[in-house]
Protein backbone atom coordinates (compact mmCIF):
# COMPACT_ATOMS: atom_id res chain seq x y z
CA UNK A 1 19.28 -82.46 126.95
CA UNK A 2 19.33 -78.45 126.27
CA UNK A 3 21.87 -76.07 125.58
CA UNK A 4 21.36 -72.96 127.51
CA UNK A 5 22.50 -70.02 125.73
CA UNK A 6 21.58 -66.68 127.50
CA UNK A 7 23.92 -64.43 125.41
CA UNK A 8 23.75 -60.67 125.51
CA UNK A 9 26.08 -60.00 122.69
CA UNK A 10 26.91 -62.58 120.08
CA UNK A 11 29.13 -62.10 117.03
CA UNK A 12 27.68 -64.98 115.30
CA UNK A 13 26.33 -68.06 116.99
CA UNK A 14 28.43 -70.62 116.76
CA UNK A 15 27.71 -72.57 119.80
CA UNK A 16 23.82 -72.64 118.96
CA UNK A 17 24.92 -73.91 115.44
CA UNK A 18 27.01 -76.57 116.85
CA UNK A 19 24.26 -77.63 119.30
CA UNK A 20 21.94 -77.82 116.00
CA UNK A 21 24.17 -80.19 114.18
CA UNK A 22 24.73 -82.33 116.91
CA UNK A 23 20.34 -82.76 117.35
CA UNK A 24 20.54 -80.90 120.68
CA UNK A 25 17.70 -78.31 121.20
CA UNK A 26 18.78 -74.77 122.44
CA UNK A 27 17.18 -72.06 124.69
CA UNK A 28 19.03 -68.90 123.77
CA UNK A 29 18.39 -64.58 123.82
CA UNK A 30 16.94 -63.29 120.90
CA UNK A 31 19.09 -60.49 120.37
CA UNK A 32 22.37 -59.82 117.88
CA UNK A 33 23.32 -62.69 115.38
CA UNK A 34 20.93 -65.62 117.47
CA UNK A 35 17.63 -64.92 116.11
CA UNK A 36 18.88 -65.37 112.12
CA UNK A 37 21.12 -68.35 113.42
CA UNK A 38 18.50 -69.97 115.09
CA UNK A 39 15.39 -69.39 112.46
CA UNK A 40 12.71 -71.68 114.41
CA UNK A 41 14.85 -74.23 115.36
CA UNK A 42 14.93 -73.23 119.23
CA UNK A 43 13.44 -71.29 121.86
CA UNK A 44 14.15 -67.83 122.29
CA UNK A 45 13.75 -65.20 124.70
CA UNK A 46 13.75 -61.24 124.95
CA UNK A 47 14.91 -60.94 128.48
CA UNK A 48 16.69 -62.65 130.32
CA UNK A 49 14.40 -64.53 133.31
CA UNK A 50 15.42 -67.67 135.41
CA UNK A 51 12.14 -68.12 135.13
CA UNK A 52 11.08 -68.32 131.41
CA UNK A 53 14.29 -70.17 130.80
CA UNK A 54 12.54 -72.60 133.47
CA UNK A 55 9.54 -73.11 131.67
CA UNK A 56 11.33 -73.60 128.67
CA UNK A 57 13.19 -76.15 129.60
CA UNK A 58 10.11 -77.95 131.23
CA UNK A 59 8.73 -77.91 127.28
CA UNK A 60 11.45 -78.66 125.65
CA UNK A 61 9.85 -82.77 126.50
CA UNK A 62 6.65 -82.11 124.28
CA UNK A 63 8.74 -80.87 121.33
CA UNK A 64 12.10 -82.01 121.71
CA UNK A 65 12.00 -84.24 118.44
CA UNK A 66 10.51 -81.85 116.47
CA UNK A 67 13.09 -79.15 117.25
CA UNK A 68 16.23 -81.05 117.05
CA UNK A 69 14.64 -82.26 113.02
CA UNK A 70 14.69 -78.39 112.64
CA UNK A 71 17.44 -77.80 113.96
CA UNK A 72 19.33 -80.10 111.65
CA UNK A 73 17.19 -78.23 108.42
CA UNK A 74 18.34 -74.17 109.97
CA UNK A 75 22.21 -75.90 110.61
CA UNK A 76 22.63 -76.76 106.64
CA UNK A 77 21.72 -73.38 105.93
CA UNK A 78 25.40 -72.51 107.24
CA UNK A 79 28.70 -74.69 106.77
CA UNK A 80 32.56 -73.53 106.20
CA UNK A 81 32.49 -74.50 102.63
CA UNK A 82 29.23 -72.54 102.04
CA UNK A 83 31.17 -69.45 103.60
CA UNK A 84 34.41 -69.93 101.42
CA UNK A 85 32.69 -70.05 98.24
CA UNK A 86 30.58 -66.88 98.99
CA UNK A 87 33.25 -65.09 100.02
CA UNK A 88 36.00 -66.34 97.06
CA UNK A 89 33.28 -64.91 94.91
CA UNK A 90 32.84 -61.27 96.37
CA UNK A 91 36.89 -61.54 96.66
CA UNK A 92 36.48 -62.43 92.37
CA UNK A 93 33.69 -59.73 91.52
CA UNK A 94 35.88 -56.97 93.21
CA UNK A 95 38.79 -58.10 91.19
CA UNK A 96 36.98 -57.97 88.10
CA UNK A 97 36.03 -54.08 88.83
């Protein structure tokens, strides 16, 4: 229904992009790595509170379809081969220095 992801430290985000890709809406921290992973594709929230995580999960009903369609737009943003070719091209411009 909702992946619950009240990280204080991420490195990157995975989980909340796998959640995206598989049309599953998130409620996450808006700290680190999260808020540029998760664009406006989920809810986030500055502190951590059982009970804003509560009334987030009571609206996730009302939007639900909307944020799993933009969750699948902020997921292609990000993908392994995406990654590989960026970083096979830094890896070729510092060669050719």
């Amino acid at each position: 229904y909702v992946l619950l992801y009240p990280s204080s430290y991420e490195g990157f985000g995975i989980p909340i992009l796998e959640a995206m890709k598989s049309g599953c809406p998130f409620i996450a921290s808006n700290n680190s790595s999260i808020p540029e992973v998760a664009g406006k594709a989920g809810i986030l929230h500055d502190h951590l509170s059982v009970e804003d995580y509560l009334s987030s999960i009571i609206s996730i009903k009302a939007k639900r379809e909307s944020l799993i369609l933009e969750g699948y737009d902020q997921s292609d943003k990000f993908s392994w081969d995406k990654c590989y070719i960026e970083t096979k091209n830094i890896y070729n411009q510092l060669l050719a220095l």
